[in-house]
Protein backbone atom coordinates (compact mmCIF):
# COMPACT_ATOMS: atom_id res chain seq x y z
CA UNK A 1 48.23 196.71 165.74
CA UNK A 2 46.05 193.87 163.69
CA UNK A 3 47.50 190.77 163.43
CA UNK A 4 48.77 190.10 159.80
CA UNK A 5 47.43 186.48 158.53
CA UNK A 6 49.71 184.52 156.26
CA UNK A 7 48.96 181.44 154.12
CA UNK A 8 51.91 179.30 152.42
CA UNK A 9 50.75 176.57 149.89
CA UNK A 10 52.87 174.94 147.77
CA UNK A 11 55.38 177.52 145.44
CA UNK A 12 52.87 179.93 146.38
CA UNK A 13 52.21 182.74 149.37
CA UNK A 14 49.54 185.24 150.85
CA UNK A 15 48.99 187.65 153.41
CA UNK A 16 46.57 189.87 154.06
CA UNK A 17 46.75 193.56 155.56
CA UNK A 18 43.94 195.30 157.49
CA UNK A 19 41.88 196.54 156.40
CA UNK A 20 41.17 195.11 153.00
CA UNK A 21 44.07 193.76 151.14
CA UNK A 22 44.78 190.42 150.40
CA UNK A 23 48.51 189.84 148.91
CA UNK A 24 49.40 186.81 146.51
CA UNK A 25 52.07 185.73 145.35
CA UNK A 26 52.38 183.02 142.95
CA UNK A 27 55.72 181.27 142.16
CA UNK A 28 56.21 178.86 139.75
CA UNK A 29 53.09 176.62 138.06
CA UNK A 30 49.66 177.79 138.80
CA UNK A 31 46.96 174.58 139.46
CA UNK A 32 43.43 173.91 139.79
CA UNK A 33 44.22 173.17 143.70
CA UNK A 34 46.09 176.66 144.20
CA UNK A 35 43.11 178.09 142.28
CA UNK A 36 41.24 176.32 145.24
CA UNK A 37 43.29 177.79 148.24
CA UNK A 38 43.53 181.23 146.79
CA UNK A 39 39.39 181.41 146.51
CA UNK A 40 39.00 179.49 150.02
CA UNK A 41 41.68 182.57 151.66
CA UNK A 42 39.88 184.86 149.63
CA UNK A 43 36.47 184.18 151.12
CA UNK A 44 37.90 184.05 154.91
CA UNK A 45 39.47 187.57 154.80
CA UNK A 46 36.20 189.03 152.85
CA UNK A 47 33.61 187.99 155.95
CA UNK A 48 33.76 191.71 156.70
CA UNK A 49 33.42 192.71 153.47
CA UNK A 50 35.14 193.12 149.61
CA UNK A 51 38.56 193.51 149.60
CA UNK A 52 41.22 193.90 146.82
CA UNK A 53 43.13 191.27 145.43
CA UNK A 54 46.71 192.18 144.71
CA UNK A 55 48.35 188.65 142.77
CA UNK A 56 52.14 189.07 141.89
CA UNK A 57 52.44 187.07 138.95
CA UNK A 58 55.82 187.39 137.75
CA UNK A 59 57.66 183.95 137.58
CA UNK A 60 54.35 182.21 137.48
CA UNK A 61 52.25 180.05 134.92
CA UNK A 62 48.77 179.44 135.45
CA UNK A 63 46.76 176.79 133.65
CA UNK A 64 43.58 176.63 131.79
CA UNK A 65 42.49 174.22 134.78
CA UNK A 66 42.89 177.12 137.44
CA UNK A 67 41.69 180.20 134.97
CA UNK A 68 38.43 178.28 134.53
CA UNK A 69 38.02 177.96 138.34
CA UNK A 70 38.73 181.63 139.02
CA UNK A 71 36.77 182.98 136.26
CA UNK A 72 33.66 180.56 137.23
CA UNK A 73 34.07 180.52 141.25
CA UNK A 74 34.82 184.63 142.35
CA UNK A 75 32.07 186.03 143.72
CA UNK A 76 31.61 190.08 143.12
CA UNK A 77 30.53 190.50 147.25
CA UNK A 78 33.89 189.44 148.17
CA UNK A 79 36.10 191.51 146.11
CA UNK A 80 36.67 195.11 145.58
CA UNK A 81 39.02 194.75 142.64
CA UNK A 82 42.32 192.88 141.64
CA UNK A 83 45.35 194.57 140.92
CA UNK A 84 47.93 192.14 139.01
CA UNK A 85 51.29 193.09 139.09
CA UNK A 86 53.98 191.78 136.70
CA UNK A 87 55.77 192.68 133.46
CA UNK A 88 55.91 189.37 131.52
CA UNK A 89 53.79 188.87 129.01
CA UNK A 90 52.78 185.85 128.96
CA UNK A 91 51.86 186.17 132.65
CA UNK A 92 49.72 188.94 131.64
CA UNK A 93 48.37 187.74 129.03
CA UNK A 94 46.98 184.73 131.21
CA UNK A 95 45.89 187.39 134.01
CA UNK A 96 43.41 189.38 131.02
CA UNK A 97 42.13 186.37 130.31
CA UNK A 98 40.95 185.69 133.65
CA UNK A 99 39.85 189.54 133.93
CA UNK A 100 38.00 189.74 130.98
CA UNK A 101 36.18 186.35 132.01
CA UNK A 102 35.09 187.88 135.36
CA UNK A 103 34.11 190.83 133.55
CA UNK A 104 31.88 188.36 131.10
CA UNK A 105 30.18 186.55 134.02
CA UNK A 106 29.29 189.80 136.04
CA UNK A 107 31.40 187.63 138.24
CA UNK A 108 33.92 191.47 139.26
CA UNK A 109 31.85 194.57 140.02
CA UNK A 110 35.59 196.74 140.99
CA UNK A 111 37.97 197.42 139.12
CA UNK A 112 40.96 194.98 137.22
CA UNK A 113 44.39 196.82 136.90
CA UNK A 114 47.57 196.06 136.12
CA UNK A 115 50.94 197.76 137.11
CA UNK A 116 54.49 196.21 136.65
CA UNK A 117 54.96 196.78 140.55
CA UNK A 118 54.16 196.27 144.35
CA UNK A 119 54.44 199.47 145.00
CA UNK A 120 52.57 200.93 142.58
CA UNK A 121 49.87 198.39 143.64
CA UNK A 122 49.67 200.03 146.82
CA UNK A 123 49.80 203.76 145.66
CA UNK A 124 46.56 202.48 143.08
CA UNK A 125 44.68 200.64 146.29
CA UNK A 126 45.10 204.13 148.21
CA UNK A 127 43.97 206.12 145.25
CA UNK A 128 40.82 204.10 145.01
CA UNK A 129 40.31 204.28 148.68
CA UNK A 130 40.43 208.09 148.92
CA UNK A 131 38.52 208.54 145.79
CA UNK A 132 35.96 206.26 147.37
CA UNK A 133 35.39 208.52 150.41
């Protein structure tokens, strides 16, 4: 079995799960430096290639400060697509922002989605995986 990696920083968690899905969940205010951790965890699971991003943002805020740094600092290699799950929206609102911004840049070549849960998240990642094959 592959050894699950988990990352606590402040409010905030992540875990990733072989083979290519990296987990976030924000809780509570959203800063520049978690911006920071999230792309630094981001670029340590995707060393064997893109993965998706699945960010639970319900119960979060994220500020300008830390949309800025994710729409200028993600790098298309690294990521297969991000799924944001939550059903607030101001949350989402702040998540399409950042989206559309990656999209701008040429900064995301996969997919953005959003769905209101985790496990509809998953259920998306596997649909993209077997029409990938």
């Amino acid at each position: 079995m592959a050894e699950r990696r988990e990352w606590v920083f402040g409010t905030h968690r992540a875990h990733f799960e072989e083979p290519d899905v990296l987990f976030v969940d924000f809780n509570g205010a959203t800063g520049l430096e978690d911006a920071k951790r999230v792309q630094a965890i981001v670029q340590e699971v995707a060393v064997q290639g893109p993965v998706f991003v699945v960010v639970d943002i319900d119960g979060s805020t994220i500020d300008k400060a830390a949309r800025d740094y994710f729409s200028k600092e993600s790098s298309p290699e690294r990521l297969r697509g991000v799924v944001y799950v939550g059903s607030h929206r101001l949350q989402m609102a702040s998540a399409k922002a950042v989206a559309f911004a990656l999209y701008l840049t040429g900064k995301l070549k996969g997919d953005v989605d959003f769905v209101t849960t985790m496990q509809a998240a998953r259920e998306l990642i596997e649909r993209k995986r077997a029409k990938a094959r």
